[in-house]
Structures are given as structure tokens and as C-alpha cells.
N, C-alpha and C. Protein backbone atom coordinates (compact mmCIF):
# COMPACT_ATOMS: atom_id res chain seq x y z
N UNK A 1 92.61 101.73 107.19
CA UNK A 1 92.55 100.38 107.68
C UNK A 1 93.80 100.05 108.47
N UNK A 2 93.56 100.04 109.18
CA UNK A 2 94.60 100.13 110.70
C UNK A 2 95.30 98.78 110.61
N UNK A 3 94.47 97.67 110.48
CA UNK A 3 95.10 96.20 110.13
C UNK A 3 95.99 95.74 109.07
N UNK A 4 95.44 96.54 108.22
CA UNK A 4 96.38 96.01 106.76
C UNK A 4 97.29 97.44 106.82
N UNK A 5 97.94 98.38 107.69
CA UNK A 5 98.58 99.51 107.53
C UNK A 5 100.15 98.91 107.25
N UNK A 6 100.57 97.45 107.79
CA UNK A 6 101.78 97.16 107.45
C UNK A 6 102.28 96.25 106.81
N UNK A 7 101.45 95.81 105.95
CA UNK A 7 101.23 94.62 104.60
C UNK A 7 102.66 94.55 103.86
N UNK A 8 103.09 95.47 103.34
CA UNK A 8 104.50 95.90 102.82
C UNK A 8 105.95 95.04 103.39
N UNK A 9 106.03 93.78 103.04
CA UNK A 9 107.54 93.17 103.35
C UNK A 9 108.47 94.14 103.55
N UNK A 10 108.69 94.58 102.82
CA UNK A 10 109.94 95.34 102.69
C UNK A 10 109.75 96.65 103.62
N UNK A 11 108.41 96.94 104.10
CA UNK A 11 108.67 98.20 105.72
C UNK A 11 109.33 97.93 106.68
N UNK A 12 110.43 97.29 106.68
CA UNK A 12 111.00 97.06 108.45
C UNK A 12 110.71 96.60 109.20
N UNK A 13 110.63 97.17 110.44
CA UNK A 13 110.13 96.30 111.57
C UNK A 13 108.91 95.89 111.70
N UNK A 14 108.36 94.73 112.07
CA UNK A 14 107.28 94.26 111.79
C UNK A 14 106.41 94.97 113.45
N UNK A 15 104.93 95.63 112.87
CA UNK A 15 104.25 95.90 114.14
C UNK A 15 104.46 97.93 114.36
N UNK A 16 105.45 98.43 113.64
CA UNK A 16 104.64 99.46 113.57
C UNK A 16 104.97 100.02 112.42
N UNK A 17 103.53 100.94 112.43
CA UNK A 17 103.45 101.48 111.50
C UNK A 17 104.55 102.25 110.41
N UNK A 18 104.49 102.31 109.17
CA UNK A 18 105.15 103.34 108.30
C UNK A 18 104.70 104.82 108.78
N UNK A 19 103.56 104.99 109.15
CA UNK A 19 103.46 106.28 109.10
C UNK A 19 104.02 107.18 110.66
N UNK A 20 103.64 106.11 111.79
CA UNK A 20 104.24 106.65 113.23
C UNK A 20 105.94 106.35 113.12
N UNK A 21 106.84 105.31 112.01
CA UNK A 21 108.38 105.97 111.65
C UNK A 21 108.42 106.93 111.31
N UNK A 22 107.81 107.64 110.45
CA UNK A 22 107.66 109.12 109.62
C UNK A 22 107.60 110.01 110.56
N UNK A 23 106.50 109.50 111.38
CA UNK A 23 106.33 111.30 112.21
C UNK A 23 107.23 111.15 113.20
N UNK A 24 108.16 109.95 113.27
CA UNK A 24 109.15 109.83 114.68
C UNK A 24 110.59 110.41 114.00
N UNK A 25 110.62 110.60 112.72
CA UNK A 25 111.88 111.03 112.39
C UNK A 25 111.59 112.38 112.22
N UNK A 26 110.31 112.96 111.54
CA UNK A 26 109.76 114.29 111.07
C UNK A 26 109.63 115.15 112.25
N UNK A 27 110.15 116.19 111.85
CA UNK A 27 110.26 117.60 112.82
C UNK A 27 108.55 118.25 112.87
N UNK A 28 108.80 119.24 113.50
CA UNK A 28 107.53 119.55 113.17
C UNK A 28 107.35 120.90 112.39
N UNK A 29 106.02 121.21 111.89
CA UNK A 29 105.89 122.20 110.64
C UNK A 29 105.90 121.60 109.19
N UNK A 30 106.49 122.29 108.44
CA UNK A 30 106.28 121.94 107.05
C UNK A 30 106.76 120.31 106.72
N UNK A 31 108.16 120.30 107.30
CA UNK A 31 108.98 119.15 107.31
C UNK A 31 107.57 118.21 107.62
N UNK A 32 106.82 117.96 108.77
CA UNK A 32 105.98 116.95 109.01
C UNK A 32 105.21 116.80 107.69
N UNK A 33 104.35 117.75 107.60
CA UNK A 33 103.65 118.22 106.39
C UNK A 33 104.12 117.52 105.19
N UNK A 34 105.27 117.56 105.06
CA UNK A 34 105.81 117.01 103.38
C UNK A 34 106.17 115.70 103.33
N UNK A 35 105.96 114.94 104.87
CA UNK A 35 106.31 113.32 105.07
C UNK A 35 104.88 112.62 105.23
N UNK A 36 104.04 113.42 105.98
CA UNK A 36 102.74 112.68 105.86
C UNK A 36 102.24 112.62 104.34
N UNK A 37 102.36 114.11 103.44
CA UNK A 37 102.00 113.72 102.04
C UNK A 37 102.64 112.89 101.23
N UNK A 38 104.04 112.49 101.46
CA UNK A 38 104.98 111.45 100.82
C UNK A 38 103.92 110.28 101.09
N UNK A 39 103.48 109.77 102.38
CA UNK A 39 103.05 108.80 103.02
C UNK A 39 101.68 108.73 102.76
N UNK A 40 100.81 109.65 102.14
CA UNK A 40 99.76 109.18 101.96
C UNK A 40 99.89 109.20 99.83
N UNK A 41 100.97 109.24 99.42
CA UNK A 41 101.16 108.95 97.87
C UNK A 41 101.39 107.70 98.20
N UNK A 42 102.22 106.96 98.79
CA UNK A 42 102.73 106.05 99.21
C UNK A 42 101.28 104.92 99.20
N UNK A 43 100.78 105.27 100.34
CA UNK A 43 99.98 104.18 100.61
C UNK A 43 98.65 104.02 99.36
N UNK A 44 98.19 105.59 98.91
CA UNK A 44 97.42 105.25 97.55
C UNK A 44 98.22 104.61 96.24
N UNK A 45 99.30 104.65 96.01
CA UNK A 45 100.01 103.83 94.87
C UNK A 45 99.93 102.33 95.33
N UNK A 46 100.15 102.19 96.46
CA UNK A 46 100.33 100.69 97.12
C UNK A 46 98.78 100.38 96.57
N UNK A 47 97.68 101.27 97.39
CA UNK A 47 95.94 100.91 96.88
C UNK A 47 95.85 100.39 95.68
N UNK A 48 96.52 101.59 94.89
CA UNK A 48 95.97 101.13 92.97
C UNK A 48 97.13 99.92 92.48
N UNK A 49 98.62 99.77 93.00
CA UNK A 49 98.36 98.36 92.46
C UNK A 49 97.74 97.38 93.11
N UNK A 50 97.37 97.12 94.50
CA UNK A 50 96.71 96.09 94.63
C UNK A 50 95.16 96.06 93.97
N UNK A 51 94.62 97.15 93.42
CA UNK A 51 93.60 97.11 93.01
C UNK A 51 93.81 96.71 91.56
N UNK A 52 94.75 97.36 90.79
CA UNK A 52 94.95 96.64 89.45
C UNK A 52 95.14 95.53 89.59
N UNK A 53 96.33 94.73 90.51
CA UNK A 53 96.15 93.26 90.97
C UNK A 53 94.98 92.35 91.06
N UNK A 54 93.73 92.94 91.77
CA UNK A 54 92.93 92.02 91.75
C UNK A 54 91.91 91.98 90.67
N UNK A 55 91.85 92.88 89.88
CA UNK A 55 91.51 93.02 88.44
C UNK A 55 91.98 91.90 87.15
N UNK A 56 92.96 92.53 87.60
CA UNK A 56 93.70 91.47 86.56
C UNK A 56 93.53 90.12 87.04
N UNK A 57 93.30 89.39 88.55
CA UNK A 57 93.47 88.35 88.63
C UNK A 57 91.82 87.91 88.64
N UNK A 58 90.76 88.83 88.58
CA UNK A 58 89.48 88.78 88.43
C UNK A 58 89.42 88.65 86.86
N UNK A 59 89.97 89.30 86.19
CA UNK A 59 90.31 88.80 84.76
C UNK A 59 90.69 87.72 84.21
N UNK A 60 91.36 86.53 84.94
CA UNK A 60 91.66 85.73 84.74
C UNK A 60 91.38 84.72 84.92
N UNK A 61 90.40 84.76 86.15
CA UNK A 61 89.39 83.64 86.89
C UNK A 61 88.36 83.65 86.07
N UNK A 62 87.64 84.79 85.74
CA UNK A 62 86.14 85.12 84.67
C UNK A 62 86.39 85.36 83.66
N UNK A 63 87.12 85.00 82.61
CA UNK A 63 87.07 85.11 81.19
C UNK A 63 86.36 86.02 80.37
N UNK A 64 85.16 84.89 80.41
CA UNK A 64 83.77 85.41 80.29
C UNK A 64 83.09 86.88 81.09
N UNK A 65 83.25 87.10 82.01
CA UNK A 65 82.75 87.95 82.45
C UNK A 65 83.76 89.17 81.81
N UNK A 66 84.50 88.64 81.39
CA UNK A 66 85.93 89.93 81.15
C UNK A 66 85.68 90.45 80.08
N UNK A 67 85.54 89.33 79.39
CA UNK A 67 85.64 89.73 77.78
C UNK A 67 84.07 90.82 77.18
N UNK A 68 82.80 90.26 78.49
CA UNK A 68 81.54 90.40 78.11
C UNK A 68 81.81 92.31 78.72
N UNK A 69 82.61 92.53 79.80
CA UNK A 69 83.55 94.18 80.47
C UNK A 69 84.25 94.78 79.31
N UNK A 70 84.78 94.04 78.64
CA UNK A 70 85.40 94.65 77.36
C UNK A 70 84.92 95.10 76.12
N UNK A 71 83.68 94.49 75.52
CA UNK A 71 82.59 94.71 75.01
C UNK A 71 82.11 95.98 75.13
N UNK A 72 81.54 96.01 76.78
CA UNK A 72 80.37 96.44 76.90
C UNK A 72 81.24 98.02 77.10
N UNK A 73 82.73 97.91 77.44
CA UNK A 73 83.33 99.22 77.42
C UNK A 73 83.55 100.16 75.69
N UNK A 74 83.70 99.00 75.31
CA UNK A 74 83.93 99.28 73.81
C UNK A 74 82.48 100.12 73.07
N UNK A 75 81.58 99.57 73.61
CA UNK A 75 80.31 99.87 72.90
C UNK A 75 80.06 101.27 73.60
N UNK A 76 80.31 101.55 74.70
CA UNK A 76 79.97 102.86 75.63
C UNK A 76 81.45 104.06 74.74
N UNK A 77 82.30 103.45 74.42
CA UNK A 77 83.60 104.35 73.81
C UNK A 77 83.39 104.44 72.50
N UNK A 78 82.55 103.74 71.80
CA UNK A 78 81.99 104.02 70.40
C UNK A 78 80.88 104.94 70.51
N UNK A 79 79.80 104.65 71.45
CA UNK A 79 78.90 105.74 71.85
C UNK A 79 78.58 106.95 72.21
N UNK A 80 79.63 107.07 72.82
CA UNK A 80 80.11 108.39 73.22
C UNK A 80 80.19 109.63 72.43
N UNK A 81 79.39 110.34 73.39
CA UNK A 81 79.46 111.86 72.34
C UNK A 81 80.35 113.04 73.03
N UNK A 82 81.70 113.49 72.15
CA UNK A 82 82.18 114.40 72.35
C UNK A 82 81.90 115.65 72.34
């Protein structure tokens, strides 16, 4: 998602990307190689907390719906056959 690629306050200059700084400092070969994979840990950790974020704040708006998720996980983790 090309739009939300620079969401991150704290990336610097506003307007380009984290990942075209990376490949503007990164050599090429392995060196590139080991900054694009930094950069794509990077941006999936950023994914999963905003995804735990909106969980939790979906948790907090629906109660009810949460508690009825917690249940219904509980009953599938009691069910479960090892």
C-alpha cells in the first residue's frame, strides 16, 4: 500500500519512502538484500501492531461481541483434540 508506506512519525522526511532511503544508502548485492529484509520485518511488525491495535480497540467498542470471541475460543480450546 503505496499510500500508507509513510504513516510512521518518527521516518524523517515527510514524502519519501523508508524503503527508496534504504536502497539509496544500500550498495548493491547482499548488502541490498539484508536492508530490504530489515525493511520488510519492519513494515510487518508495524502491520501486527496496528492490527493488535485495532483489536483491542474493537474490543472495547463491542464488549459483547468480545466476550461472546472469548467464549466461543475457549469452547474450540476445550474441544480440541491433540
Amino acid at each position: 500500500m503505496p499510500e500508507q508506506e509513510d504513516r510512521d512519525p518518527s521516518a524523517g522526511t515527510a514524502g519519501v519512502s523508508r524503503a527508496f532511503r534504504g536502497a539509496e544508502g544500500a550498495g548493491s548485492g547482499a548488502g541490498g538484500e539484508v536492508d530490504w529484509e530489515a525493511e520488510r520485518r519492519r513494515r510487518r511488525a508495524r502491520f501486527l501492531r496496528e492490527l493488535a491495535e485495532a483489536r483491542a480497540l474493537r474490543d472495547r467498542v463491542q464488549p459483547r461481541r468480545a466476550k461472546a470471541a472469548r467464549l466461543r475460543h475457549a469452547m474450540r480450546m476445550r474441544t480440541f483434540r491433540w
